[in-house]
Structures are given as structure tokens and as C-alpha cells.
C-alpha atoms as a PDB file:
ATOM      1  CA  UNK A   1     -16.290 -49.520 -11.800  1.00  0.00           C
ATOM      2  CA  UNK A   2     -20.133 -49.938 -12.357  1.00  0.00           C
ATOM      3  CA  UNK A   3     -21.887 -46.805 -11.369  1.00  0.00           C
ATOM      4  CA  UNK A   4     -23.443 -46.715  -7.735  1.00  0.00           C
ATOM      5  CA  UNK A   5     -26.442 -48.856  -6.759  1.00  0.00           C
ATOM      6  CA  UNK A   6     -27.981 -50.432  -4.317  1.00  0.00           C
ATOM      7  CA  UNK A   7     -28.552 -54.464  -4.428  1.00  0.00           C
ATOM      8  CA  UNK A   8     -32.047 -55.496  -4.832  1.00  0.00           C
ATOM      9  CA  UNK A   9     -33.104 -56.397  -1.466  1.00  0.00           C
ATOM     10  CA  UNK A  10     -33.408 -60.589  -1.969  1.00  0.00           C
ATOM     11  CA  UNK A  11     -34.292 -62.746   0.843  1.00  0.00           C
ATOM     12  CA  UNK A  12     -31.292 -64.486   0.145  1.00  0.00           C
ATOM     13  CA  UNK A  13     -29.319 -61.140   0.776  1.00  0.00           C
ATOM     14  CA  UNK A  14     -31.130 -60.815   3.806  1.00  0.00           C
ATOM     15  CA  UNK A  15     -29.834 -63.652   5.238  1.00  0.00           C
ATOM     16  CA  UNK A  16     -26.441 -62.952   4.257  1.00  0.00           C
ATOM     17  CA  UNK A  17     -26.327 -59.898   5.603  1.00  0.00           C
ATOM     18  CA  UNK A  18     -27.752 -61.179   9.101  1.00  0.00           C
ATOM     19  CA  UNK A  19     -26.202 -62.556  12.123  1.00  0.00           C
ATOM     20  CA  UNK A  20     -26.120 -66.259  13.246  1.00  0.00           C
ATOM     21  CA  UNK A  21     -29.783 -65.483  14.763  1.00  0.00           C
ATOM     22  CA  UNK A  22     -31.348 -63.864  11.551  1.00  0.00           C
ATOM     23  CA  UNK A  23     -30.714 -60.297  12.838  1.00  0.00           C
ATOM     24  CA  UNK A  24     -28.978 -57.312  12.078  1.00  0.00           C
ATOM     25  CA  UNK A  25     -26.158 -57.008  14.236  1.00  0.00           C
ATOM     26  CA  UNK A  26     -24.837 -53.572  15.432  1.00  0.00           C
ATOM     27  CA  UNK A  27     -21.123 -54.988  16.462  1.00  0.00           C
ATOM     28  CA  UNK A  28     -18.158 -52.780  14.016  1.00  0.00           C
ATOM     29  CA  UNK A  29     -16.776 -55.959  13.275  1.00  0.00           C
ATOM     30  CA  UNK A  30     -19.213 -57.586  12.051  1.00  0.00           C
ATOM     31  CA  UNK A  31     -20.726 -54.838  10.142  1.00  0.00           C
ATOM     32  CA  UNK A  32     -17.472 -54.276   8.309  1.00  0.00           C
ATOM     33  CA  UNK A  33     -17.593 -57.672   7.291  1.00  0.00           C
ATOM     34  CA  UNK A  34     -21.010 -57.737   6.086  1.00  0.00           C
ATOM     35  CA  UNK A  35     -19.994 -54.697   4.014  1.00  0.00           C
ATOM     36  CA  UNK A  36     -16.864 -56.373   2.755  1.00  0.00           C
ATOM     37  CA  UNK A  37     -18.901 -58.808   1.306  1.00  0.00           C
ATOM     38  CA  UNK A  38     -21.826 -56.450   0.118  1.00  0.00           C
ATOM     39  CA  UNK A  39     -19.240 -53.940  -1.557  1.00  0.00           C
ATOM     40  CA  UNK A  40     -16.212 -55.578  -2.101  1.00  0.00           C
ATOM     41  CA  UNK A  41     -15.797 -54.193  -5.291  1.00  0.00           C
ATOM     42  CA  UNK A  42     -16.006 -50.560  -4.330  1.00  0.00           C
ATOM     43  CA  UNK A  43     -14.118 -50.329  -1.347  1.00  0.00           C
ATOM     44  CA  UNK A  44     -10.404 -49.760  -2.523  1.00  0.00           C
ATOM     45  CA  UNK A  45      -9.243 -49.950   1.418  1.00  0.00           C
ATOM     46  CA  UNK A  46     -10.491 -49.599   5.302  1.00  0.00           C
ATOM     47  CA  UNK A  47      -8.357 -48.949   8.770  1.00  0.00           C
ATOM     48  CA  UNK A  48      -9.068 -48.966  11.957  1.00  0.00           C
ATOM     49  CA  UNK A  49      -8.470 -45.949  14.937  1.00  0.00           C
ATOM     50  CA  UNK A  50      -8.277 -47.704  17.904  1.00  0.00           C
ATOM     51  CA  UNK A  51      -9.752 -46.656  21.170  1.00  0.00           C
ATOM     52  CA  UNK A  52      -7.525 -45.708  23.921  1.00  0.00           C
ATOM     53  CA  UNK A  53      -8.341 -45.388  27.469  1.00  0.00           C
ATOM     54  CA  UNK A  54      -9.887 -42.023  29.339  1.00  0.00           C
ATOM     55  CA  UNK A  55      -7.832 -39.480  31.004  1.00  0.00           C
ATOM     56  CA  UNK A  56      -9.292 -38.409  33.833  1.00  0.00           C
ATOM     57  CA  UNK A  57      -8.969 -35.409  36.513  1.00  0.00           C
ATOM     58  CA  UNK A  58     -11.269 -34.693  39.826  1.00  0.00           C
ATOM     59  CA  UNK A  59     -13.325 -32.273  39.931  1.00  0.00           C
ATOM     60  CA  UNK A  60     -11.835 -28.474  40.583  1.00  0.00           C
ATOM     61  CA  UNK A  61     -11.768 -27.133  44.117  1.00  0.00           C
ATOM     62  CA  UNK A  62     -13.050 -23.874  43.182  1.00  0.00           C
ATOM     63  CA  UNK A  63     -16.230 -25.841  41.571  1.00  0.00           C
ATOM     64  CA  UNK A  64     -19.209 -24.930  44.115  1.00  0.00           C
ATOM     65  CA  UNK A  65     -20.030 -27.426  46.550  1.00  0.00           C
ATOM     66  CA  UNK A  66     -23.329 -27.558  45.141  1.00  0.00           C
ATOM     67  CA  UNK A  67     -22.470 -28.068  41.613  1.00  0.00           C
ATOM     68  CA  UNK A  68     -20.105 -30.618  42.948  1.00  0.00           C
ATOM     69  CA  UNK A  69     -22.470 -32.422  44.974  1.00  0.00           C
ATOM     70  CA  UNK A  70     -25.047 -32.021  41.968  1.00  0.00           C
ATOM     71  CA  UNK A  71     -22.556 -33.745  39.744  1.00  0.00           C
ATOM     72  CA  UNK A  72     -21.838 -37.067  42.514  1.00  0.00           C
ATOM     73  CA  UNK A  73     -25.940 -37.232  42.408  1.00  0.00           C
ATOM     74  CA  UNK A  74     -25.648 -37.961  38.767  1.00  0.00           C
ATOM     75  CA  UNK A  75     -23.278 -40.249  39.210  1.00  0.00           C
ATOM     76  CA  UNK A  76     -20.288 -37.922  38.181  1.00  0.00           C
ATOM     77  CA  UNK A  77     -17.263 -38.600  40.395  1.00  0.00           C
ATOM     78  CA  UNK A  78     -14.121 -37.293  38.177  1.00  0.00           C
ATOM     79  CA  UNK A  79     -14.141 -35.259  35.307  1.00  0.00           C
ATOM     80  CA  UNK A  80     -12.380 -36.276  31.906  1.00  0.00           C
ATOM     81  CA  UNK A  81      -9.364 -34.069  31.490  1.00  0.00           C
ATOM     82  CA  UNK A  82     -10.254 -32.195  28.698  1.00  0.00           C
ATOM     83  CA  UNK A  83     -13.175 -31.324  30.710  1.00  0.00           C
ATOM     84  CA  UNK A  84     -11.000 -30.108  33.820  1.00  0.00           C
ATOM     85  CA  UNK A  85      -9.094 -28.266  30.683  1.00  0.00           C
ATOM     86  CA  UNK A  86     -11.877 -26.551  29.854  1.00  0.00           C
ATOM     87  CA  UNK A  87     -12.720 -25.657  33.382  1.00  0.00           C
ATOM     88  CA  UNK A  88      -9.441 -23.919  33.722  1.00  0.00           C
ATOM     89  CA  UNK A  89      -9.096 -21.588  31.048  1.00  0.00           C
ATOM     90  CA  UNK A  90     -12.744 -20.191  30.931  1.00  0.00           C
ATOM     91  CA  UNK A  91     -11.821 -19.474  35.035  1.00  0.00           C
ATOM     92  CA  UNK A  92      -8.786 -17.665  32.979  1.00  0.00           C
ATOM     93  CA  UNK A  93     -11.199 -16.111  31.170  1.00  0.00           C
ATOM     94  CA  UNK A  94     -10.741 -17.244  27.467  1.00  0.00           C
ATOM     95  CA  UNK A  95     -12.500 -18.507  24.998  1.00  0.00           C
ATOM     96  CA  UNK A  96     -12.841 -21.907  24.006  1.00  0.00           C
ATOM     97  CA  UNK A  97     -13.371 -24.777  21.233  1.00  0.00           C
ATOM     98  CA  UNK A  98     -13.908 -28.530  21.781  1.00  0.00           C
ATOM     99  CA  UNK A  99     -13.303 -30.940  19.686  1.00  0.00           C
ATOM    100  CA  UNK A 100     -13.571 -34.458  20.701  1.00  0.00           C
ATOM    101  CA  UNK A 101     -15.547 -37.501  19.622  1.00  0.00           C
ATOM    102  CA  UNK A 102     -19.560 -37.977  20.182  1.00  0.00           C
ATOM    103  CA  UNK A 103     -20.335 -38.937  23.688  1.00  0.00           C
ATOM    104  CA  UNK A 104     -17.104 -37.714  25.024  1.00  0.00           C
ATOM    105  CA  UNK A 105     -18.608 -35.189  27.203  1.00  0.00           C
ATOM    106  CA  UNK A 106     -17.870 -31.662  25.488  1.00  0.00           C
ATOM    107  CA  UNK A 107     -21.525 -30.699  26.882  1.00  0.00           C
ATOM    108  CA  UNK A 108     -19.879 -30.976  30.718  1.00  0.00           C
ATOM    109  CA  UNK A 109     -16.988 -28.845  29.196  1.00  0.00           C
ATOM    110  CA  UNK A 110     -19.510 -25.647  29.312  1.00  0.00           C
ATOM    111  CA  UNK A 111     -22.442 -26.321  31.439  1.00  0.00           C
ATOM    112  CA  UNK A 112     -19.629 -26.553  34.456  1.00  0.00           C
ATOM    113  CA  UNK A 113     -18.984 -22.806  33.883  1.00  0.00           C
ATOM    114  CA  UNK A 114     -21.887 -21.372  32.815  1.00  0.00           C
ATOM    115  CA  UNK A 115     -23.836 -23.263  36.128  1.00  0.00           C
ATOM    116  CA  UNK A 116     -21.218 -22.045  38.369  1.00  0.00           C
ATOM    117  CA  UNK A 117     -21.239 -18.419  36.978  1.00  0.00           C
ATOM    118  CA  UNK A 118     -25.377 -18.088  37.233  1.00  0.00           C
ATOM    119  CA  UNK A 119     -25.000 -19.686  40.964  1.00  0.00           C
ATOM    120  CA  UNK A 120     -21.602 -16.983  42.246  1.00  0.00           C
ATOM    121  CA  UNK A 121     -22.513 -14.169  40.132  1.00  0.00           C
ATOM    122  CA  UNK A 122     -26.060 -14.234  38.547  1.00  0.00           C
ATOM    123  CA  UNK A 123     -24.144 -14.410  35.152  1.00  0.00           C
ATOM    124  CA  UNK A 124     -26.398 -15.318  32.159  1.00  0.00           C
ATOM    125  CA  UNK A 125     -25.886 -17.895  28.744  1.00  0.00           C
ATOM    126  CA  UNK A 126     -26.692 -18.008  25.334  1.00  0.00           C
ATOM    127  CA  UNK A 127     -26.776 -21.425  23.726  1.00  0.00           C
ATOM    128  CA  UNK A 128     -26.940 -21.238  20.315  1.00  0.00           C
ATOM    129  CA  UNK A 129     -27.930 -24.797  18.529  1.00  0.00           C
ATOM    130  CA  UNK A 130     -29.004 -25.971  15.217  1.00  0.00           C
ATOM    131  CA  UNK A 131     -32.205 -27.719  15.780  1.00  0.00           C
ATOM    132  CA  UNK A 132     -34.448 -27.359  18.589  1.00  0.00           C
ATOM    133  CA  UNK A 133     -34.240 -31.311  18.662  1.00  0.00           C
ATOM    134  CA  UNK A 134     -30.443 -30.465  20.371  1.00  0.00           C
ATOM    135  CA  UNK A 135     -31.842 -27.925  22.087  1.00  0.00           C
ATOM    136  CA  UNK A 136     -34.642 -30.012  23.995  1.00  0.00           C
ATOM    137  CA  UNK A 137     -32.235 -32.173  25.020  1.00  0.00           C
ATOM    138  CA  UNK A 138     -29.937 -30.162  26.514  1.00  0.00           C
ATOM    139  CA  UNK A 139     -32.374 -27.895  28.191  1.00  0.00           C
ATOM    140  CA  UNK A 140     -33.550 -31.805  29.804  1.00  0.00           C
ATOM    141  CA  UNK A 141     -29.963 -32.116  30.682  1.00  0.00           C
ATOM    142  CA  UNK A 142     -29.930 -28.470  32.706  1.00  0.00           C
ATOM    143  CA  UNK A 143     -33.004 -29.440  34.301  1.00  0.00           C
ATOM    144  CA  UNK A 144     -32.057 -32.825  35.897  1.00  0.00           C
ATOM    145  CA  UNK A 145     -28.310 -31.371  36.862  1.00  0.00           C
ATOM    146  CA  UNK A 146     -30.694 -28.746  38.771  1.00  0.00           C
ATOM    147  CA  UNK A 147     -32.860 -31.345  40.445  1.00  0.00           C
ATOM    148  CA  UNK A 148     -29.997 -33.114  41.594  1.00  0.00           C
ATOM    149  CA  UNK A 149     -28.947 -30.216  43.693  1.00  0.00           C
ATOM    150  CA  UNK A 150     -31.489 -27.837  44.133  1.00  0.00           C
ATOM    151  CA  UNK A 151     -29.366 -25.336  42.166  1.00  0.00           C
ATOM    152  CA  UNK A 152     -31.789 -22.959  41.438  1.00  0.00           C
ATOM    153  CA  UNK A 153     -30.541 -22.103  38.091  1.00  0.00           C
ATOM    154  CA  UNK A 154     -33.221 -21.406  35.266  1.00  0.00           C
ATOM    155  CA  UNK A 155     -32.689 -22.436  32.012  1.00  0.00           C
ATOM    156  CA  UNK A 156     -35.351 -22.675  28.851  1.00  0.00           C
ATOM    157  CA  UNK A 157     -35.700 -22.509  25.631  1.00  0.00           C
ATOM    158  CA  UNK A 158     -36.448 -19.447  23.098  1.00  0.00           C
ATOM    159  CA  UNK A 159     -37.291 -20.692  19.672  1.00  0.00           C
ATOM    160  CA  UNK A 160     -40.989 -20.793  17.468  1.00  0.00           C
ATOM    161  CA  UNK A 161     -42.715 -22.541  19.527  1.00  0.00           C
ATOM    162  CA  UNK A 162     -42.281 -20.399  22.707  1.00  0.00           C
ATOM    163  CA  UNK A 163     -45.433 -19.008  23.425  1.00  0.00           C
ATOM    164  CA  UNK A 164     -46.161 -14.929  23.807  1.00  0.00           C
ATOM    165  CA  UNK A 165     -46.674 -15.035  27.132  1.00  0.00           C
ATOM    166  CA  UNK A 166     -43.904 -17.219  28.005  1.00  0.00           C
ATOM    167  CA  UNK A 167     -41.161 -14.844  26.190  1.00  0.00           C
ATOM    168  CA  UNK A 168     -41.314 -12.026  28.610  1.00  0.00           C
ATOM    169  CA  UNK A 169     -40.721 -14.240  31.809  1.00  0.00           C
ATOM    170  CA  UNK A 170     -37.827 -15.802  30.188  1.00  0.00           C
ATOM    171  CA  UNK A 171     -36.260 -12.511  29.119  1.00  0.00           C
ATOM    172  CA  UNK A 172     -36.640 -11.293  32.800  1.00  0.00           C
ATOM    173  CA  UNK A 173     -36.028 -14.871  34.885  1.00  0.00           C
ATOM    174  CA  UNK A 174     -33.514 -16.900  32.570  1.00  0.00           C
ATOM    175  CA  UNK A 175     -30.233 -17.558  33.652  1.00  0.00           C
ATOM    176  CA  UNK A 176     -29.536 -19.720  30.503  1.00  0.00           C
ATOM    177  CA  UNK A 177     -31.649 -19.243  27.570  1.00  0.00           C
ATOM    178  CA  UNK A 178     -31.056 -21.997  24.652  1.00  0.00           C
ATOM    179  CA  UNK A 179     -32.018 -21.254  21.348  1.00  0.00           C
ATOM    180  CA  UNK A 180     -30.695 -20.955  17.560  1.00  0.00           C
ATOM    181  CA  UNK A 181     -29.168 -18.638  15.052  1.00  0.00           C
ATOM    182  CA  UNK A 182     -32.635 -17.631  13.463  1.00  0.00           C
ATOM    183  CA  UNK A 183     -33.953 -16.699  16.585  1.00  0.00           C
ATOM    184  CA  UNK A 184     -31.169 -14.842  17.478  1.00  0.00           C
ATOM    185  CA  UNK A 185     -31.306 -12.573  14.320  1.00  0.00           C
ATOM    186  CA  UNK A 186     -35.206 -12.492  14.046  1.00  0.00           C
ATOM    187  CA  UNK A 187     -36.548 -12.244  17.769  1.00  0.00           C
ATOM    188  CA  UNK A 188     -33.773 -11.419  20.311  1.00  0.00           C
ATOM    189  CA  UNK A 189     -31.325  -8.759  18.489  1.00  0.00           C
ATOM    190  CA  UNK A 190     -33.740  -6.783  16.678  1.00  0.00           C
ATOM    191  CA  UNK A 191     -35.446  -5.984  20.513  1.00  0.00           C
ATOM    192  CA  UNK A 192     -32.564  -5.787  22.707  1.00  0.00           C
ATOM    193  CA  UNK A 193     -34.026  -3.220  24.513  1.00  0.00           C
ATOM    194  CA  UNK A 194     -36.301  -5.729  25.811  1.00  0.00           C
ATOM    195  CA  UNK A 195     -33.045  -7.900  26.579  1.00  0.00           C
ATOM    196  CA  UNK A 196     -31.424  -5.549  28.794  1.00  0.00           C
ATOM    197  CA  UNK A 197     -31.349  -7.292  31.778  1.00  0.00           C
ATOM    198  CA  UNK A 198     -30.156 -10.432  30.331  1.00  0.00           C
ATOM    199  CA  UNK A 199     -27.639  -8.692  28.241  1.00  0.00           C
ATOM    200  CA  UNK A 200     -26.209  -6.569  30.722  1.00  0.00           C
ATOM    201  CA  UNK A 201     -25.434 -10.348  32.322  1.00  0.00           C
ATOM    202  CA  UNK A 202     -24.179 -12.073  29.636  1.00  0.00           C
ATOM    203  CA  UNK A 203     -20.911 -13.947  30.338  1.00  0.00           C
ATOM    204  CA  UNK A 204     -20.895 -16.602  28.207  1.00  0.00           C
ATOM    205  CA  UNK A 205     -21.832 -17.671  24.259  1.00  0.00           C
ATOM    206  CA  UNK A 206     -22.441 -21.241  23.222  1.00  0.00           C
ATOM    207  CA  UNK A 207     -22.125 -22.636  19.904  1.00  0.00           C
ATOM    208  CA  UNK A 208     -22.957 -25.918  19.836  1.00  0.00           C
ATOM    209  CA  UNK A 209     -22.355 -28.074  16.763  1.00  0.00           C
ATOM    210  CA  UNK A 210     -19.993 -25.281  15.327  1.00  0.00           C
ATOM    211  CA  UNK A 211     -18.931 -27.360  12.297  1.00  0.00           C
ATOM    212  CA  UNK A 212     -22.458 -26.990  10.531  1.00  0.00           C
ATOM    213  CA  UNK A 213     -22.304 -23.240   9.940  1.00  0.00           C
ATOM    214  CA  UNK A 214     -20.342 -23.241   6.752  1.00  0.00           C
ATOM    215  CA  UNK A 215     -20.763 -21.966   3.726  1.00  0.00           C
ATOM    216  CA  UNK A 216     -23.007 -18.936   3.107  1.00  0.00           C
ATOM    217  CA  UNK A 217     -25.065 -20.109   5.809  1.00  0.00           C
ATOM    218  CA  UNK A 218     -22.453 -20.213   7.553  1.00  0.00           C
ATOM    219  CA  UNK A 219     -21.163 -16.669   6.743  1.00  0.00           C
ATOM    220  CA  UNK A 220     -24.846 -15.443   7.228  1.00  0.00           C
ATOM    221  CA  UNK A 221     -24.604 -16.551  11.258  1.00  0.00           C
ATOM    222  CA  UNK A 222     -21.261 -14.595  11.392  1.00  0.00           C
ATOM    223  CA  UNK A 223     -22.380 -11.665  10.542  1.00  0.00           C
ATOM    224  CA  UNK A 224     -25.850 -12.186  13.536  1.00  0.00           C
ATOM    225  CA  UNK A 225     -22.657 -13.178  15.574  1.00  0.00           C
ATOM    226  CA  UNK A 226     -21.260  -9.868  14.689  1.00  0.00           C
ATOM    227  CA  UNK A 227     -24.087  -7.985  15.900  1.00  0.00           C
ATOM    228  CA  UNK A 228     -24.606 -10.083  19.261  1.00  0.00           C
ATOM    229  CA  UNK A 229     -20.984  -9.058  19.727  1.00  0.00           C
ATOM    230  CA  UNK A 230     -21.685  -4.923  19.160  1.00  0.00           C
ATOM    231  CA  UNK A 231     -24.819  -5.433  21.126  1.00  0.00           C
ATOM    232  CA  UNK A 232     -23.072  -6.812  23.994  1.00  0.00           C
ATOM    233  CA  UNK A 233     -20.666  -4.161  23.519  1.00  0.00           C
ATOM    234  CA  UNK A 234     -23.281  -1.599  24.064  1.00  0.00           C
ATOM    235  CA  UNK A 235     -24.498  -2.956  27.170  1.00  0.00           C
END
């Protein structure tokens, strides 16, 4: 087999490569085919997974009303079951993993809980993610669930850009503060004293996109998870 290249890009290829109208086409059939033809001498063999239909459950009784009526404003009727799942055992009080496909709603899986526990209990959360890309987004995603029913929960995020005079209020007013692994070893553990009150709260740890901490960086964000853990402990 010839070592890997890519084909000059031809007008001729173009065309080949396009759909009936001249343009790329995002359809998994037809891309497959268009690879087929591209690569058929390096692919040595292809399958398919096919897609099955959602399981779903209703929302929880012991969901606030609130929430509930927070989640039918977004158009949320049911809940998918590994959702309800979810639910369930972090009411039992255990910890959880998710693994399911993209788009399958594993964020519902936790913000369920962690909304509920700020609302009953005045419980604070730690969201840990990777990029502050993620992080924006689900911070968006807090924000309009909040709208939608005047929840009055406060979530924002702690990272680089957060400006000095914005880091106090959100140590003292943040019911879920979303930020990363850095930030947790460089600007929140090392002044935990200035934490207290949101440690003394904690209930819950988020760790979104779980899969990416390997290797040594990987074994470096155990060890800050290892300290969180003793300075929870002492609080």
C-alpha cells in the first residue's frame, strides 16, 4: 500500500466528490460513498451501527415543580431514561458516569440534580471542563433553564478571563461555578480559605469530557482531584 496522501485537489475531483447540485453533501450515505470511491484502496472494510429508537421516562415526582415547569418551558416534556437513571441514584446519593453518544443529553443527566440541590438546600457545584469554549456553553445553557423559571440559581464561570473584581462575588454568590482543571489547581485550591463558604456547600463535582484526562495529563488532574477531595474533607 502506497504511503498516505492526499489527492491533489482537481476540478475534476471536485465534481466527483459533489452531489447532483455541485455541493458537498453532509448525508452518511453519501459521504461513505464518496469516500469509497476517493479511498478505495485503503479502506480494507466499513459497518454500520444502526440507530435504535429513544427510551424514555417522565420526569421524577420529587423533581421541584419549578425545575419541572422550567424544563416544559424549554420544551422538555419526558426525560430519556438514562437521564431518569441518573436522577435516581444521585437522590441515592452515589456517584455517577455517563456514557452515551453526542447529543444524547448526558448534560440533563447532572444539571437536574445539581439545580434541584441549589433550589431545596442551597447546595453548591463544581464543573470542571476542558476548554472554556464547553464551559461558555454550558454556563448559556444554566442561564436560559433559569429564565425559563425564574429559578434563581446562579451559575458563572471562573477561568483567566474572570476579572478581579468579579472573583470575590462569585466565591460568595455562586451556586454553580464552572471552570477547569488549571484553575482549580492554580486559583481555587491554593486559597480555600477564601472558598469557605462555597466549600462548606459543595455537594456535587462535575467532570465533563472525562475521557480527555489521560495520560500524564491525565494523572496530573488526579492528583488536583486528590486535593479538592482532602479539601472538602476539611470543610
Amino acid at each position: 500500500m502506497p504511503p498516505f496522501a492526499l489527492a491533489p485537489r482537481t476540478e475534476t475531483a471536485e465534481r466527483a466528490l459533489a452531489t447532483t447540485d455541485g455541493r458537498p453533501t453532509r448525508d452518511g450515505a453519501l459521504l461513505t460513498e464518496r469516500l469509497e470511491r476517493r479511498y478505495h484502496d485503503r479502506i480494507t472494510g466499513s459497518f454500520t451501527i444502526p440507530g435504535r429508537d429513544g427510551r424514555y421516562a417522565p420526569i421524577p415526582d420529587d423533581v421541584p415543580s419549578a425545575l419541572a415547569d422550567a424544563l416544559h418551558a424549554r420544551g422538555i416534556s419526558q426525560l430519556y431514561s438514562h437521564q431518569a437513571d441518573a436522577w435516581a441514584a444521585t437522590q441515592r446519593g452515589e456517584h455517577v458516569a455517563i456514557v452515551t453518544p453526542t447529543a444524547s443529553g448526558k448534560s440533563l443527566c447532572y444539571t437536574l440534580p445539581v439545580v434541584s440541590a441549589a433550589m431545596t438546600s442551597g447546595a453548591k457545584a463544581l464543573y470542571l471542563f476542558p476548554t472554556k469554549a464547553l464551559a461558555q456553553d454550558q454556563v448559556a445553557e444554566l442561564l436560559e433553564l433559569n429564565r425559563a423559571g425564574e429559578l434563581g440559581v446562579k451559575a458563572f464561570t471562573f477561568d483567566g478571563d474572570t476579572p478581579g473584581d468579579a472573583r470575590q462575588a462569585i466565591r460568595l454568590h455562586g451556586d454553580i461555578v464552572v471552570s477547569n482543571p488549571d484553575m482549580l489547581h492554580q486559583a481555587i485550591l491554593p486559597h480555600h480559605t477564601k472558598w469557605a463558604q462555597f466549600f462548606e456547600n459543595l455537594r456535587y463535582v462535575v467532570i465533563d469530557e472525562i475521557h480527555t484526562y489521560r495520560g500524564v495529563f491525565g494523572s496530573h488532574v488526579t492528583n488536583v482531584l486528590r486535593r479538592l477531595k482532602r479539601i472538602c474533607a476539611f470543610y
